[in-house]
Protein backbone atom coordinates (compact mmCIF):
# COMPACT_ATOMS: atom_id res chain seq x y z
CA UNK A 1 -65.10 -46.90 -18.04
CA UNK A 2 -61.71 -47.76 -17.89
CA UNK A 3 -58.90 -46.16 -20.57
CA UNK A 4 -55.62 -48.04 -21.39
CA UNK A 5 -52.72 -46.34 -23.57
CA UNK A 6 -49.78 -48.24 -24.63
CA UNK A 7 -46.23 -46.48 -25.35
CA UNK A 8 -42.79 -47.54 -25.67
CA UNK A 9 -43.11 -49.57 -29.30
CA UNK A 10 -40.63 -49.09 -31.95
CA UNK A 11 -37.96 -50.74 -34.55
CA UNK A 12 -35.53 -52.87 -32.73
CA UNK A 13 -33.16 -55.49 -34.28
CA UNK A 14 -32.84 -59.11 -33.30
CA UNK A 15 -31.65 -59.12 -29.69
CA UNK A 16 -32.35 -55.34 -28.38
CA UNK A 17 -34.28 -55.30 -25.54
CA UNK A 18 -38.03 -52.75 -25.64
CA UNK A 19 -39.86 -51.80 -22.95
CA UNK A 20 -43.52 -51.06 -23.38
CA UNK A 21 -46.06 -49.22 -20.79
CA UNK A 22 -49.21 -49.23 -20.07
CA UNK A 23 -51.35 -46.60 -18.74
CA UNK A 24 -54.89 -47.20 -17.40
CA UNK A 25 -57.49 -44.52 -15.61
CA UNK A 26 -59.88 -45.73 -13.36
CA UNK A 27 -59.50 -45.11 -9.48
CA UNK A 28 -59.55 -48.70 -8.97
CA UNK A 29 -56.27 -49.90 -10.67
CA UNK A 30 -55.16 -52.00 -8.23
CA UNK A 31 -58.38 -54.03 -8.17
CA UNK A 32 -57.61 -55.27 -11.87
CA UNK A 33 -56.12 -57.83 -13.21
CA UNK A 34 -53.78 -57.06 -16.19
CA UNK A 35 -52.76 -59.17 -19.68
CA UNK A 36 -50.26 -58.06 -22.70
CA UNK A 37 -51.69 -59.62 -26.25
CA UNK A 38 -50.14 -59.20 -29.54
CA UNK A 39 -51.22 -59.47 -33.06
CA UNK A 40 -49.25 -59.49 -36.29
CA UNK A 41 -50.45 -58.68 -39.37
CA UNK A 42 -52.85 -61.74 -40.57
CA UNK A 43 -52.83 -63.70 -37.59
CA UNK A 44 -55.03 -63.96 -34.40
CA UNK A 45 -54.83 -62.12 -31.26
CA UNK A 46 -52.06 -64.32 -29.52
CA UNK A 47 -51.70 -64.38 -25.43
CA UNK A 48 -48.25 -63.32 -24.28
CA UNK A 49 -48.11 -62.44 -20.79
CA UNK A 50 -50.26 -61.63 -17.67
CA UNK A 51 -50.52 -60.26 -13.70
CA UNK A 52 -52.72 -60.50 -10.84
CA UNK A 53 -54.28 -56.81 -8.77
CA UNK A 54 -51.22 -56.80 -6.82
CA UNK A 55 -48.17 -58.41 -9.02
CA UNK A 56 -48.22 -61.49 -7.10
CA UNK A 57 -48.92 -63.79 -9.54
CA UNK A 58 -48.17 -63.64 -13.85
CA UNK A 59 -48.19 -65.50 -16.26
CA UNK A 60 -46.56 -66.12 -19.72
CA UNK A 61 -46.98 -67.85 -22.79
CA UNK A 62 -44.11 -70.10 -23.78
CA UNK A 63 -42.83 -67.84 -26.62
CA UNK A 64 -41.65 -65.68 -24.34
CA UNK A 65 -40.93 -67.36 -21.37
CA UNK A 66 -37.85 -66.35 -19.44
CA UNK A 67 -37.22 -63.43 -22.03
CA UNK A 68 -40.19 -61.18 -21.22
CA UNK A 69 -41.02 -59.83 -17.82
CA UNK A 70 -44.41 -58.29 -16.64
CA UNK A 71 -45.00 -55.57 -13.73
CA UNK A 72 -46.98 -53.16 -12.60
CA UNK A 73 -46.99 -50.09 -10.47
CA UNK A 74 -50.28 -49.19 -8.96
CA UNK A 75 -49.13 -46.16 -7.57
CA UNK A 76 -48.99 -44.95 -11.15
CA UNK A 77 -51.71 -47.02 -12.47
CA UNK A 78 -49.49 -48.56 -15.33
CA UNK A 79 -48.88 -51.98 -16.33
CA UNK A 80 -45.44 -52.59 -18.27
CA UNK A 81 -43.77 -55.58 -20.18
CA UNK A 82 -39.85 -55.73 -20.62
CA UNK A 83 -38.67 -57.38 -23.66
CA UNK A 84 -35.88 -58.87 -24.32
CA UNK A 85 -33.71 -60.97 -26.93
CA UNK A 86 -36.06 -59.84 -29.39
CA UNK A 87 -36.72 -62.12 -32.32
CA UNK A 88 -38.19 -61.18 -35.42
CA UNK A 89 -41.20 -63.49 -34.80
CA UNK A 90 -41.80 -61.07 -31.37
CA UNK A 91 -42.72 -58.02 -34.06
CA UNK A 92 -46.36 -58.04 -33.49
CA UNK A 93 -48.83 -54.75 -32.21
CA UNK A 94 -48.79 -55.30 -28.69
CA UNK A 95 -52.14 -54.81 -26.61
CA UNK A 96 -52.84 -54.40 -23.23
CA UNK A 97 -55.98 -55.05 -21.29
CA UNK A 98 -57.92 -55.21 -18.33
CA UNK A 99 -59.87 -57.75 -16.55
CA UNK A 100 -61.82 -55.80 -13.59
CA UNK A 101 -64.65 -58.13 -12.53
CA UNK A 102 -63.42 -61.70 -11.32
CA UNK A 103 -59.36 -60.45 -10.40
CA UNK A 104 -58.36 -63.76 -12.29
CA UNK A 105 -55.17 -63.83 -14.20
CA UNK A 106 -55.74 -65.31 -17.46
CA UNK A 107 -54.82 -65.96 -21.10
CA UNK A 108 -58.09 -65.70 -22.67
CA UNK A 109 -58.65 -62.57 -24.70
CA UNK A 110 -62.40 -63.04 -23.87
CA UNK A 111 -62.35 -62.68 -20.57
CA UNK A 112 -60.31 -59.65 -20.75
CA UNK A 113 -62.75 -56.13 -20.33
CA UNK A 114 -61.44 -53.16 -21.49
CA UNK A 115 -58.44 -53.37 -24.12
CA UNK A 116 -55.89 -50.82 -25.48
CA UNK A 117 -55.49 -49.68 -28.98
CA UNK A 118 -51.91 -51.29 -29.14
CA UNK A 119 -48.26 -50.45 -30.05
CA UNK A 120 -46.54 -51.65 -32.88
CA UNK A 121 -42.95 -53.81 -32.41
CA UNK A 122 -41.28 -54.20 -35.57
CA UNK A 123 -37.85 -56.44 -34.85
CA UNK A 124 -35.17 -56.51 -37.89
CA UNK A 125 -33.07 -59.72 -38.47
């Protein structure tokens, strides 16, 4: 069984920069692979960015492309996503999750495994 607890959501205006964390259990951290997802209220589950075991590969949908970064530390089993120039569109409850049986990195909510109950980002205009 594998825990993940996001932190680091909040109320930000257009522009501010957020960072949010990721915390997973499991001895075997550095065997997953690890995805951010976001949702906002009345829409689907949306991809946004995503990492291989050992942070040599990620991968990011085009919203957020050269604004949000993705990184992990596997010496403190945490997974983290820096955001910045927030737009109002970015406000969303952010999810992280774990893929631990095929280490691919991907942006398919389905093949993700285990899944966090989120943070909220609210972004004013």
């Amino acid at each position: 069984q594998v825990q993940l607890v996001e932190s680091g959501g909040g109320l930000v205006q257009a522009g501010d920069s957020l960072i949010l964390s990721c915390a997973a259990s499991g001895r075997t951290f550095s065997r997953y692979s690890m995805g951010w997802f976001r949702q906002a209220p009345g829409k689907e589950r949306d991809f946004v960015a995503a990492i291989s075991w050992n942070g040599g590969s990620t991968y990011y949908a085009d919203s957020v492309k050269g604004r949000f970064t993705i990184s992990r530390d596997n010496t403190k089993n945490t997974v983290y996503l820096q955001m910045h120039s927030l737009k109002p569109e970015d406000a969303a409850v952010y999810h992280c999750a774990a893929e631990i049986h095929r280490l691919v990195v991907t942006s398919i909510a389905n093949e993700y495994d285990y899944w966090g109950q989120g943070t909220q980002v609210a972004v004013s205009s």
